[in-house]
Protein backbone atom coordinates (compact mmCIF):
# COMPACT_ATOMS: atom_id res chain seq x y z
CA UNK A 1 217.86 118.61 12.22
CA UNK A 2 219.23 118.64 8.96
CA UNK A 3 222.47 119.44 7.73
CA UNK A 4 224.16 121.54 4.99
CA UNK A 5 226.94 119.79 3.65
CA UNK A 6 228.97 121.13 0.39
CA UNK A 7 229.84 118.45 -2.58
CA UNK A 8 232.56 119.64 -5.05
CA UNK A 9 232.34 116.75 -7.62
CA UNK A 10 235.77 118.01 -8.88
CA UNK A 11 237.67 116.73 -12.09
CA UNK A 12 237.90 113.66 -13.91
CA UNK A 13 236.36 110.83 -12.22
CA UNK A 14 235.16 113.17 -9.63
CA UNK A 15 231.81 113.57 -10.62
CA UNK A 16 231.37 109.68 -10.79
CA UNK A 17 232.99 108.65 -7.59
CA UNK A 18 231.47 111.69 -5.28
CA UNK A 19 227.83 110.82 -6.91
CA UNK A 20 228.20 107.06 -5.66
CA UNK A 21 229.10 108.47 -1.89
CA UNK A 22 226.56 110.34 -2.01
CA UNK A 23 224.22 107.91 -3.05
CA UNK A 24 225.50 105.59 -0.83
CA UNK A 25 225.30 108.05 2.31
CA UNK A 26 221.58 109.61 1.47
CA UNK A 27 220.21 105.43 1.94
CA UNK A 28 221.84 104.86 5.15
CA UNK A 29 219.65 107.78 6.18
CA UNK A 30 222.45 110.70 7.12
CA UNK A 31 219.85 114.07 7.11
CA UNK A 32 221.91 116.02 4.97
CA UNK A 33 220.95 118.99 2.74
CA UNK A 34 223.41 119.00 -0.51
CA UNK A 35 225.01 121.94 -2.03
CA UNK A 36 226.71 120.88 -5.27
CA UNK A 37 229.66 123.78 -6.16
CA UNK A 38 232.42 124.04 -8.93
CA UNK A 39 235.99 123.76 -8.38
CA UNK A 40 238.98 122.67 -10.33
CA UNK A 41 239.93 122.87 -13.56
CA UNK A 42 236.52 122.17 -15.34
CA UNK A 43 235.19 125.17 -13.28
CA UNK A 44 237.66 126.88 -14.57
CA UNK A 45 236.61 126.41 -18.10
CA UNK A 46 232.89 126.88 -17.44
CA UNK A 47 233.54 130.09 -15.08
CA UNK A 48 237.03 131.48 -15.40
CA UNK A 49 237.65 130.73 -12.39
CA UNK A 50 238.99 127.33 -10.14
CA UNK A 51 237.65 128.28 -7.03
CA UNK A 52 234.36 130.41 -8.19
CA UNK A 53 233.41 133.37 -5.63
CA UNK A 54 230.39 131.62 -5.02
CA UNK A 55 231.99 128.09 -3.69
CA UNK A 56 234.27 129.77 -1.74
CA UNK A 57 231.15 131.34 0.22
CA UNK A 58 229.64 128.54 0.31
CA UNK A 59 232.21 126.55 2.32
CA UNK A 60 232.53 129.61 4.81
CA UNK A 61 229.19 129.46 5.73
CA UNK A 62 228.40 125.80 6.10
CA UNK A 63 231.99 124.90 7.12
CA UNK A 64 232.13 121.26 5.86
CA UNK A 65 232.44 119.73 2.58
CA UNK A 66 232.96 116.97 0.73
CA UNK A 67 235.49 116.78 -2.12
CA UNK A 68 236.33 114.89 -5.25
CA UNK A 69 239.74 114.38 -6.60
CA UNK A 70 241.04 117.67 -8.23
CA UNK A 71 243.27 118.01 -11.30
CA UNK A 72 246.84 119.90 -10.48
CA UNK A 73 249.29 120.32 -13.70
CA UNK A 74 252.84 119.53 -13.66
CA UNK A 75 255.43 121.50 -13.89
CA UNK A 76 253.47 124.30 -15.12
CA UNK A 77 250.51 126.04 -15.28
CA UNK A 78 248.01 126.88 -12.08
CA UNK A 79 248.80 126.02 -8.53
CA UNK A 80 247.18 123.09 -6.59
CA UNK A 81 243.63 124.07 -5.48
CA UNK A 82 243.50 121.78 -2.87
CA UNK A 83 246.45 123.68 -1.72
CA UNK A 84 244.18 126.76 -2.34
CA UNK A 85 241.37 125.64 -0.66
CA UNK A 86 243.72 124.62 2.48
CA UNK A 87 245.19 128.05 2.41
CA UNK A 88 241.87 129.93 2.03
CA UNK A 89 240.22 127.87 4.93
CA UNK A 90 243.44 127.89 7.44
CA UNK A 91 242.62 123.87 6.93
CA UNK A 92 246.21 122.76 8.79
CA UNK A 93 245.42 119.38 9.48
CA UNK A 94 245.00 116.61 7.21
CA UNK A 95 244.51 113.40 8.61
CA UNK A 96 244.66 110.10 6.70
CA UNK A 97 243.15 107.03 8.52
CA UNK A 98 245.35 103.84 7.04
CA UNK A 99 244.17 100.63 7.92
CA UNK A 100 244.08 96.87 6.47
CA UNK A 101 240.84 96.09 4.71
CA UNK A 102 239.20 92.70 4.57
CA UNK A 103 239.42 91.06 1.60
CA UNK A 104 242.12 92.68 0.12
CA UNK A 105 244.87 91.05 -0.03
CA UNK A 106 248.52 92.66 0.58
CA UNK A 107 251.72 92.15 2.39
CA UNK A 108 251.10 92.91 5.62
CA UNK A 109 248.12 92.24 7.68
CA UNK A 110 246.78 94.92 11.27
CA UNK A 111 248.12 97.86 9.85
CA UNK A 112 246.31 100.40 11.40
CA UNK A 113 247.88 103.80 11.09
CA UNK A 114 246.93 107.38 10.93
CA UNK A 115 249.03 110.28 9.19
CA UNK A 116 249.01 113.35 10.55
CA UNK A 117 250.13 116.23 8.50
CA UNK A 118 250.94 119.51 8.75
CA UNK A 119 248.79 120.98 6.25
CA UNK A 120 249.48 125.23 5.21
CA UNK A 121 253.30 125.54 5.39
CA UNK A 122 256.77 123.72 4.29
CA UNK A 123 257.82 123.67 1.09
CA UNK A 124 253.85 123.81 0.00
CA UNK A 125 253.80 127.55 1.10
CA UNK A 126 254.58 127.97 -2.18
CA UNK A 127 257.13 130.37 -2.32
CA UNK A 128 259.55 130.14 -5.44
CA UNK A 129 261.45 132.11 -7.50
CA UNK A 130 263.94 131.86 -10.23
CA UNK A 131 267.05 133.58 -8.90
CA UNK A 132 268.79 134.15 -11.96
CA UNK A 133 268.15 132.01 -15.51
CA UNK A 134 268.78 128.33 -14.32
CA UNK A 135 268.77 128.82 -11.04
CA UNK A 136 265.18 128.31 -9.03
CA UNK A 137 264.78 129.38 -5.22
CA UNK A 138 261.97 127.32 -3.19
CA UNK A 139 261.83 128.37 0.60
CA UNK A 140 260.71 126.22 3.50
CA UNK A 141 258.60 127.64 6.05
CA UNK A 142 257.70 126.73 9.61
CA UNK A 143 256.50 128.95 12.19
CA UNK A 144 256.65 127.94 16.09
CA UNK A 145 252.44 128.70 15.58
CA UNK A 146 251.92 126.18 12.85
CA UNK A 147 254.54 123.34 14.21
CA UNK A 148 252.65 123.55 18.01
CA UNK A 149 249.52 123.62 16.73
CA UNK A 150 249.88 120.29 14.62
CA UNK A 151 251.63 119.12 17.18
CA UNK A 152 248.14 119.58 19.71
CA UNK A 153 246.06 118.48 17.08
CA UNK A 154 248.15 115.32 16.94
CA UNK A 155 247.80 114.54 20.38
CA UNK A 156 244.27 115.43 21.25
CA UNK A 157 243.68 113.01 18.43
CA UNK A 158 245.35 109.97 20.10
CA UNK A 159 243.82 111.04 23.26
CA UNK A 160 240.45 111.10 21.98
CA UNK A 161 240.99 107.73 20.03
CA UNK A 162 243.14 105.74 22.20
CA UNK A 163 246.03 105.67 20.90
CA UNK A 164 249.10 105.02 22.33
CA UNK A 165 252.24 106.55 20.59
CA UNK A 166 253.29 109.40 18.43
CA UNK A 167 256.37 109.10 16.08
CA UNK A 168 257.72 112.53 14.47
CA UNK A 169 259.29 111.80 11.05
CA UNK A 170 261.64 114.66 10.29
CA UNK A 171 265.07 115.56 8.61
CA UNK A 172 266.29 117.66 11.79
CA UNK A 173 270.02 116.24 11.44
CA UNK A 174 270.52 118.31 8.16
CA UNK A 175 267.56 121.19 8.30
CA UNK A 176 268.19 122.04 11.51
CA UNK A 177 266.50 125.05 12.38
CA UNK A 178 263.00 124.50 10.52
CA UNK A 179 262.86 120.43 11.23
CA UNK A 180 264.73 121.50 14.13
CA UNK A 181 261.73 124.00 15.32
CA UNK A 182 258.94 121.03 14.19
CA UNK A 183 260.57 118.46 16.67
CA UNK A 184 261.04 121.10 19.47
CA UNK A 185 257.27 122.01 19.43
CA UNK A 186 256.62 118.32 19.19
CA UNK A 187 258.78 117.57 22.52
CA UNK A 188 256.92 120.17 23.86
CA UNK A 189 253.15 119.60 23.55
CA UNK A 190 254.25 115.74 24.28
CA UNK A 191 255.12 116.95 27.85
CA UNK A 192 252.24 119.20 28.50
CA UNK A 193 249.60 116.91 27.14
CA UNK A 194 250.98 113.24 26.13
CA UNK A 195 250.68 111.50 29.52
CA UNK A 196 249.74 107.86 28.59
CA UNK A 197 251.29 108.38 25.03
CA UNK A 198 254.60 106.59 24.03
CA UNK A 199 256.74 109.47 22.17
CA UNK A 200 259.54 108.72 19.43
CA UNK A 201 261.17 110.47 16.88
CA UNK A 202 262.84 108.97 13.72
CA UNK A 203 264.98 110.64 10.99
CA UNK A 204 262.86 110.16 7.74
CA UNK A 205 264.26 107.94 5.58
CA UNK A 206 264.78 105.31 8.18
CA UNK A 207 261.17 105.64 9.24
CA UNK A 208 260.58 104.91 5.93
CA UNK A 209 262.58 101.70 5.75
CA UNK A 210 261.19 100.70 8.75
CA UNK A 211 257.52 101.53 8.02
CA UNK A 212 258.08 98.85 4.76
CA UNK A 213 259.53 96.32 6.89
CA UNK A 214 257.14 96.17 9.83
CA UNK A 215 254.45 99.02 9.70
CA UNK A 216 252.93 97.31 13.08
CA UNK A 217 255.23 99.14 15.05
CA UNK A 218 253.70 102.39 14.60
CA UNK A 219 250.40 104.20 15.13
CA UNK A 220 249.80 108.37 15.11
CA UNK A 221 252.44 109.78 12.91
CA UNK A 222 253.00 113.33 12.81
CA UNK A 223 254.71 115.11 9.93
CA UNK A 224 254.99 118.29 8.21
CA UNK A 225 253.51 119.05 4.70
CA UNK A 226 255.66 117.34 2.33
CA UNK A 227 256.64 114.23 4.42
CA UNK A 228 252.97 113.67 4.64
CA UNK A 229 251.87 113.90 1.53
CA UNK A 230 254.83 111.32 0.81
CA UNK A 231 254.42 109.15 3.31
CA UNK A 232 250.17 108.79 3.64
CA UNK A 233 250.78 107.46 0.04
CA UNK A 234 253.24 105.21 0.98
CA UNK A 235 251.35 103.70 3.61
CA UNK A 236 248.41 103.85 1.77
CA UNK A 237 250.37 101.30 -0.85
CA UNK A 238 250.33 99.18 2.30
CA UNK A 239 246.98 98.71 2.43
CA UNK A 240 245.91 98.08 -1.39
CA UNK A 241 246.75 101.89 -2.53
CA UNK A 242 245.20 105.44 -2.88
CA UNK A 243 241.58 103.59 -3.87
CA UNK A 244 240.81 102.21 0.00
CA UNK A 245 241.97 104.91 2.08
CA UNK A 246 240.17 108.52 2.85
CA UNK A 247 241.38 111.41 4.00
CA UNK A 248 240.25 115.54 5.61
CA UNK A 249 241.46 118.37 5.91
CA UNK A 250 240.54 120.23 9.40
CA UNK A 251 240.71 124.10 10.54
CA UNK A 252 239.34 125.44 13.65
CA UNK A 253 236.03 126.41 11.92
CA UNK A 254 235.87 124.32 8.80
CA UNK A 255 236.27 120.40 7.53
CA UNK A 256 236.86 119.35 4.11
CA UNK A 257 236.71 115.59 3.35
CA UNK A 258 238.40 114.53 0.29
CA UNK A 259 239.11 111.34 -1.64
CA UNK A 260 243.36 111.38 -1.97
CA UNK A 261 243.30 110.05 -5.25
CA UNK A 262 243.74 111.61 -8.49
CA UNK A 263 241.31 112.79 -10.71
CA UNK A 264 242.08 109.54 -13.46
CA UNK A 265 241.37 111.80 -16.42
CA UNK A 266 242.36 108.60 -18.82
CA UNK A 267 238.97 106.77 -17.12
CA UNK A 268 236.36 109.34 -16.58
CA UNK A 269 233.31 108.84 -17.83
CA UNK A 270 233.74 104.96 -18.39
CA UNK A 271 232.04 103.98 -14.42
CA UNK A 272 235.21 101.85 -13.44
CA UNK A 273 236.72 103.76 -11.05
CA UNK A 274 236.54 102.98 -7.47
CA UNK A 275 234.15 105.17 -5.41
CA UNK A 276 235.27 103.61 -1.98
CA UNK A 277 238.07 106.15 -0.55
CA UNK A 278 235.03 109.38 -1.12
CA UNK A 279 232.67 106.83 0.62
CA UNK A 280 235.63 106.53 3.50
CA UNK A 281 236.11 110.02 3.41
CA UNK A 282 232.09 110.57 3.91
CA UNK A 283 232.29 108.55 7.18
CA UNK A 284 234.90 110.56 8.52
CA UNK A 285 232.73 113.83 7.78
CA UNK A 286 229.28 112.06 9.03
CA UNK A 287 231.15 111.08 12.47
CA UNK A 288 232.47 115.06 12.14
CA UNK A 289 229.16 116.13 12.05
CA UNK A 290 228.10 113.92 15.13
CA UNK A 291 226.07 111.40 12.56
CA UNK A 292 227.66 108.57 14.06
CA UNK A 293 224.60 105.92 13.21
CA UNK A 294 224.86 106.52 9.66
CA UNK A 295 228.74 106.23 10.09
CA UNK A 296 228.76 103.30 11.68
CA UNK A 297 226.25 101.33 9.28
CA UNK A 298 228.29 102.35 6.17
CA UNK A 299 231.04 101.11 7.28
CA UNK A 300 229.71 97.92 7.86
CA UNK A 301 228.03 97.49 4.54
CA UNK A 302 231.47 98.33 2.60
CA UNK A 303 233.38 96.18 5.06
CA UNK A 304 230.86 93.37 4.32
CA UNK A 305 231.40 93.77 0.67
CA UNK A 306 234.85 93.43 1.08
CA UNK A 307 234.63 90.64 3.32
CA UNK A 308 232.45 88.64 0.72
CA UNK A 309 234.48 89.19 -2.02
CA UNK A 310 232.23 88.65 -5.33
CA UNK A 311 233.71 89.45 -8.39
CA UNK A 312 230.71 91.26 -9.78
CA UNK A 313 230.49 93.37 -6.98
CA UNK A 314 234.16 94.85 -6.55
CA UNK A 315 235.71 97.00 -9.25
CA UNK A 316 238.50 96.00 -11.23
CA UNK A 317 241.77 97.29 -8.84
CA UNK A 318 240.43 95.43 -6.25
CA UNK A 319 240.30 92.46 -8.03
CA UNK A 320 236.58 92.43 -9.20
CA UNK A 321 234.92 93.37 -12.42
CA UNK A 322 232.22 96.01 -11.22
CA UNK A 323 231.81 99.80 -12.11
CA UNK A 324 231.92 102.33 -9.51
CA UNK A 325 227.57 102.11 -9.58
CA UNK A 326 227.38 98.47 -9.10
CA UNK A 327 230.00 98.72 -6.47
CA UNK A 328 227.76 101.33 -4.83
CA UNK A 329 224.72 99.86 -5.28
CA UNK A 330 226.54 96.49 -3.84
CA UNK A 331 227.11 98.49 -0.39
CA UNK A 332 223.61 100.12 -0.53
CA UNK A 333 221.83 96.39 -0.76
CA UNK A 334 224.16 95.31 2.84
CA UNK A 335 222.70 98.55 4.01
């Protein structure tokens, strides 16, 4: 039977990178029903608003979607929708599969990690104030719900994948009492439900020396919001950068898949961008949505391009000289 799936093209090289996923899943036969929606700031322009009434419906009544890369400002100006859309959804799980690729070249070789992170509170709750002129307030939030229920997530994920260990990055020797409460919940679930799991902890900046001198040694991480975002780009750099590696965003009800890229505003519209972390992200939501066939055989057409490594079929940051099209129609052809 076929399924409803939302596609928010999103900003910049959105639009270019989410129509070559899509193009790419459609011929490897997924039976999905599209439902293109604004978001971002380009909706913004055209509606007034970055997350229009009507996408936001959308997404609650199909409960899975598929996102392109979404422009934030700096320093100023609106707030992240992605951090929106988490918010709105209750999506506190992101999960960002890392993994050596063939064919692309990079320090290390078998890396094969997955960051888990705490997705809805931390620092990215948002709350900020300016105290008195020059002087800015941010809080940190953790509540025992949100740490133990990342911390359940994280381990019914290595049980359900085989994995074997779980390592908790946190900064519990100075912020005691919300780090603190992260790696009690963490000990906890790891002693109801992580028989068969190897548990460690490691203060955060030494995980992160030791994840760029042998990033072997680990496997599940499990982090709150910040550290996550921090560290999944960090080990994405391991594996060739933000371009080969996807990422989701999970609630209890609702999925959204999302390349973890940004939006590239400098080369939109010029088809050079790579399409390949959307296309990752699309197997993650096509296995989510039990589509495991269709799954399976995209992955083996883009690991097949990889693996043969011609010039005029890769695009340019991964060494080749194809546009994002070519480099979708190049996977489509192994198909």
């Amino acid at each position: 039977m076929s399924q409803t799936v939302c596609l928010l093209p999103g900003d910049g090289i959105g639009p270019e990178v989410t129509g070559a996923a899509r193009r790419v899943i459609d011929a490897a036969g997924a039976d999905l029903q599209w439902i293109e929606l604004d978001a971002g700031a380009g909706a913004l322009e055209r509606t007034g608003h970055l997350l229009p009434p009507a996408t936001l419906d959308a997404i609650a009544r199909h409960c899975v979607a598929l996102k392109g890369p979404l422009t934030t400002p700096i320093g100023t100006g609106f707030a992240s929708v992605n951090v929106q859309l988490r918010k709105t959804f209750d999506l506190y799980a992101a999960v960002r599969p890392v993994r050596s690729m063939p064919g692309i070249r990079t320090r290390f070789e078998n890396v094969e990690i997955v960051v888990i992170r705490e997705n809805t509170e931390g620092l990215y709750s948002g709350i900020e104030h300016e105290i008195v002129p020059g002087v800015v307030e941010s809080l940190k939030i953790a509540t025992r719900k949100g740490c133990e229920r990342i911390a359940r997530f994280a381990f019914n994920y290595a049980k359900e994948r085989g994995r074997k260990k779980v390592t908790v990055f946190h900064k519990a020797n100075i912020m005691k009492m919300s780090d603190g409460l992260f790696i009690e919940c963490a000990r906890r679930v790891h002693e109801e439900m992580g028989e068969g799991i190897e548990y460690q902890e490691l203060i955060i900046d030494n995980g992160c020396m030791q994840l760029v001198q042998n990033p072997g040694q680990f496997d599940v991480l499990l982090l709150e919001n910040l550290y996550g975002d921090v560290i999944s780009d960090l080990c994405a750099g391991l594996v060739g950068g933000l371009g080969v590696v996807p990422g989701a965003n999970f609630g209890d009800s609702c999925a959204i898949f999302e390349a973890v890229h940004g939006s590239a505003p400098t080369i939109a519209g010029q088809n050079i961008a790579n399409p390949l972390a959307v296309i990752m992200s699309g197997v993650m939501m096509l296995r989510h949505l039990g589509l495991r066939e269709p799954a399976r055989r995209i992955k083996d057409a883009y690991n097949a391009v990889l693996t043969d490594g011609r010039a005029e079929e890769l695009t340019r940051d991964i060494g080749g000289s194809a546009g994002t099209t070519e480099f979708a129609e190049a996977i489509i052809r192994r198909l």
